[in-house]
C-alpha atoms as a PDB file:
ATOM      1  CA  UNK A   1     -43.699  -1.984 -31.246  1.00  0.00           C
ATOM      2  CA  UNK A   2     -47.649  -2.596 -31.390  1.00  0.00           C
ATOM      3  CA  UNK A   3     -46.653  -3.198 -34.855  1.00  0.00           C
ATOM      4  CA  UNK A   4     -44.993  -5.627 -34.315  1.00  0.00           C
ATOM      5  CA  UNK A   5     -47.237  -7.227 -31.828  1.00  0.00           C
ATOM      6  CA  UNK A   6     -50.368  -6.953 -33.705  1.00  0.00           C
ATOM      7  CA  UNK A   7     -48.494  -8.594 -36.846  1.00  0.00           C
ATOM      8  CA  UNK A   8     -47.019 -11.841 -34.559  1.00  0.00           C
ATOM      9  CA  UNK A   9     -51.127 -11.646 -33.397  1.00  0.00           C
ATOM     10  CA  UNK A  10     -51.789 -12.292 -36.470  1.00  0.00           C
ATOM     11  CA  UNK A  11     -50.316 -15.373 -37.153  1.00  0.00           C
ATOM     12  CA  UNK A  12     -51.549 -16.885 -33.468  1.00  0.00           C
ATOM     13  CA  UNK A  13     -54.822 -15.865 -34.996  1.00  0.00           C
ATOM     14  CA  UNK A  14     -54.061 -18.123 -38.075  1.00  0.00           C
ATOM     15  CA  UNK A  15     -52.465 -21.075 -36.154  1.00  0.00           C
ATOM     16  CA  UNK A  16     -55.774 -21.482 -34.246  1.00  0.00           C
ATOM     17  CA  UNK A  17     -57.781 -21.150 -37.966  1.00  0.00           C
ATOM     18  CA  UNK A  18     -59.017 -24.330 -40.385  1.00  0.00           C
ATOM     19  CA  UNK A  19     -56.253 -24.107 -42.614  1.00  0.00           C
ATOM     20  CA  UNK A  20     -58.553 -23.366 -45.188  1.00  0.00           C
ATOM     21  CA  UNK A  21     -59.356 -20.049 -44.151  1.00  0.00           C
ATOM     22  CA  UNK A  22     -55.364 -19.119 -43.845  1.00  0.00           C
ATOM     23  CA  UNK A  23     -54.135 -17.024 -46.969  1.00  0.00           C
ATOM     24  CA  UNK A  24     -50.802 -18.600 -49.555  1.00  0.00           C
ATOM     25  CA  UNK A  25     -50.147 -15.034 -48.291  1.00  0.00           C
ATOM     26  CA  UNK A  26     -50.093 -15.772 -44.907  1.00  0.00           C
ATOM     27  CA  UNK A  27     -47.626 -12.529 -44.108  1.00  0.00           C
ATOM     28  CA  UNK A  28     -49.959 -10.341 -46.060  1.00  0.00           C
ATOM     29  CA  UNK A  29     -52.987 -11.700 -44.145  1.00  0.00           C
ATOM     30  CA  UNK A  30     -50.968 -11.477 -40.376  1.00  0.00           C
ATOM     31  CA  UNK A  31     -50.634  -7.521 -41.502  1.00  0.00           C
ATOM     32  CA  UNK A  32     -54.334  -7.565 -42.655  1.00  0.00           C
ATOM     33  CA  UNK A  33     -54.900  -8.648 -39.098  1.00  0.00           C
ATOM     34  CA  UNK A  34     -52.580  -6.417 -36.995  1.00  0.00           C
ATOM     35  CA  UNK A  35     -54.578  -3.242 -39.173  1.00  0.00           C
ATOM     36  CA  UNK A  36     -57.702  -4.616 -37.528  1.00  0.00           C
ATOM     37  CA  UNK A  37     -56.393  -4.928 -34.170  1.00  0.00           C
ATOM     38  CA  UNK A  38     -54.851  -1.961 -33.916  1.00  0.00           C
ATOM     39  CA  UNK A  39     -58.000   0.079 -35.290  1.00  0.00           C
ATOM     40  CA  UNK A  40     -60.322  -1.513 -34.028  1.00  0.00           C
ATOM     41  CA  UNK A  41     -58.580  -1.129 -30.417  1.00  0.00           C
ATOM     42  CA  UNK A  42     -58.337   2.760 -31.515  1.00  0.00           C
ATOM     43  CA  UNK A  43     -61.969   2.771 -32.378  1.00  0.00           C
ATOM     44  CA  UNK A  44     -62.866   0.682 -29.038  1.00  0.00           C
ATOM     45  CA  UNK A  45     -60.743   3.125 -27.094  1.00  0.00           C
ATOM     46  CA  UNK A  46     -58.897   1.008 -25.921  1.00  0.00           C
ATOM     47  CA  UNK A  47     -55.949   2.431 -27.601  1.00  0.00           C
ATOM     48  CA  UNK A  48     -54.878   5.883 -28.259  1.00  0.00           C
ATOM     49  CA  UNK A  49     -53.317   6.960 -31.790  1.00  0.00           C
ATOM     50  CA  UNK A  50     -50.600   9.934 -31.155  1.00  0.00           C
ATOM     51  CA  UNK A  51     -49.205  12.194 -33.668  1.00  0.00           C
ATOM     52  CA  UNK A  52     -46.270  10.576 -35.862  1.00  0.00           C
ATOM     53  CA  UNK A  53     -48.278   6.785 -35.042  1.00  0.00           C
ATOM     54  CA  UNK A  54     -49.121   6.484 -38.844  1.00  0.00           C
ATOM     55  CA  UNK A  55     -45.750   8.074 -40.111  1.00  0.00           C
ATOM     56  CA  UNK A  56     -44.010   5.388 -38.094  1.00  0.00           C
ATOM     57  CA  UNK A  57     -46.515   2.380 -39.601  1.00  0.00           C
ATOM     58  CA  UNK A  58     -45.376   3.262 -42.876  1.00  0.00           C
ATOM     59  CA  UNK A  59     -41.879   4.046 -41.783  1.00  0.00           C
ATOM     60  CA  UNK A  60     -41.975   0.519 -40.097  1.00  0.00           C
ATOM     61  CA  UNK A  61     -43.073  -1.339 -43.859  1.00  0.00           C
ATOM     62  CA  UNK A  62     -40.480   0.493 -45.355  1.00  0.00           C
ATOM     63  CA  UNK A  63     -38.002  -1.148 -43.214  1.00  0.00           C
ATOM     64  CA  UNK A  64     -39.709  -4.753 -42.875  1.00  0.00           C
ATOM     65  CA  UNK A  65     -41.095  -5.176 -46.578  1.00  0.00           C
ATOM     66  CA  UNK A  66     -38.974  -7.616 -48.324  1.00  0.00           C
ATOM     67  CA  UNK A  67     -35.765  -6.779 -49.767  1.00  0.00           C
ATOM     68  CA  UNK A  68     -33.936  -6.545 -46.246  1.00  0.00           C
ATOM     69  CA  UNK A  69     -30.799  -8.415 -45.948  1.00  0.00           C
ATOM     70  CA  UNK A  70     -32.765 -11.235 -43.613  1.00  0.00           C
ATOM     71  CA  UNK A  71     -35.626 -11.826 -45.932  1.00  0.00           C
ATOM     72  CA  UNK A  72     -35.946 -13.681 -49.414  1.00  0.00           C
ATOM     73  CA  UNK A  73     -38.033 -12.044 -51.878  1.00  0.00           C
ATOM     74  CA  UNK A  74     -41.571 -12.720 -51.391  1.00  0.00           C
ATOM     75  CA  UNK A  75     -40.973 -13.893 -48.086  1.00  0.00           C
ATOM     76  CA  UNK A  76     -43.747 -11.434 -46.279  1.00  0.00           C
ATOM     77  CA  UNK A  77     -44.247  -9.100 -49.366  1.00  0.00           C
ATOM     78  CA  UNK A  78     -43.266  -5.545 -50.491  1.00  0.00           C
ATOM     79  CA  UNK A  79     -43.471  -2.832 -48.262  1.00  0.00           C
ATOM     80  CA  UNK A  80     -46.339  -1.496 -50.757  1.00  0.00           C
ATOM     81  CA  UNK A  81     -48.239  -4.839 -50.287  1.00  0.00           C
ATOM     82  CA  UNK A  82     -47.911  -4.683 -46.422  1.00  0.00           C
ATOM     83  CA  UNK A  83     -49.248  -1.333 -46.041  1.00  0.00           C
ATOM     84  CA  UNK A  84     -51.825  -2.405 -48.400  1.00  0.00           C
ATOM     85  CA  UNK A  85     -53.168  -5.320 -46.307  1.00  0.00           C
ATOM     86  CA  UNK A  86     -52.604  -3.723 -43.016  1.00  0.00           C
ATOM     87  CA  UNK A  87     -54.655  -0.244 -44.723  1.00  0.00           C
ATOM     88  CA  UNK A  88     -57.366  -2.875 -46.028  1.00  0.00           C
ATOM     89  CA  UNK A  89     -57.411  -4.415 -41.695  1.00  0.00           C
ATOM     90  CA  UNK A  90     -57.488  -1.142 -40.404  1.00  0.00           C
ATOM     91  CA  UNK A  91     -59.932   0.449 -42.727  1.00  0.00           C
ATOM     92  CA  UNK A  92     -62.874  -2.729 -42.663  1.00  0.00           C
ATOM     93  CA  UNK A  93     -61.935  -5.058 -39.928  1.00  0.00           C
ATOM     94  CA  UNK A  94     -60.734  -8.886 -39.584  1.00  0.00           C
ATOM     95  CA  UNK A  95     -63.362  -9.593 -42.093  1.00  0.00           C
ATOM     96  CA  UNK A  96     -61.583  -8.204 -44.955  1.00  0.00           C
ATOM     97  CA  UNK A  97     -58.668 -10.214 -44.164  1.00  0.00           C
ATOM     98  CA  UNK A  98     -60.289 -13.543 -44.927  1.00  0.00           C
ATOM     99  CA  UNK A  99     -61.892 -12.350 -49.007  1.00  0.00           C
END
């Protein structure tokens, strides 16, 4: 679910942006975005990883990458590329999600 959350964050993140600093790959960037929320809350304390958290993040791209039934391809990305933005988030922050 914070997922989820963090990811629709994202894109009310890039609706309040110059559209210059949104990304063609604005999926990819909303999942660069959620990583940095979500870790950055973790690192703040504000949020609490459990066990199975990251099992479930990956678990969750498998299931939301594109290739589903509801999506066209290359509507939000592979479930490889999500991970990979939302790793790249998590691991250096909202400023990696704008190079």
């Amino acid at each position: 679910m914070y997922l989820v959350v963090a990811h629709e964050w994202g894109h009310a993140v890039q609706n309040r942006l110059q559209r210059r600093l949104v990304s063609a790959a604005a999926e990819l960037q909303a999942d660069c975005l959620a990583g940095a929320v979500l870790y950055g809350s973790a690192a703040d304390g504000d949020l609490t990883f459990e066990a199975g958290d990251a099992r479930e993040i990956v678990d969750s791209f498998q299931v939301i990458g594109d290739r589903t039934p509801w999506t066209r391809p290359g509507d939000h990305g592979t479930a490889s590329q999500r991970l990979q933005s939302f790793s790249r988030g998590g691991a250096h922050g909202v400023p990696a999600c704008f190079t």
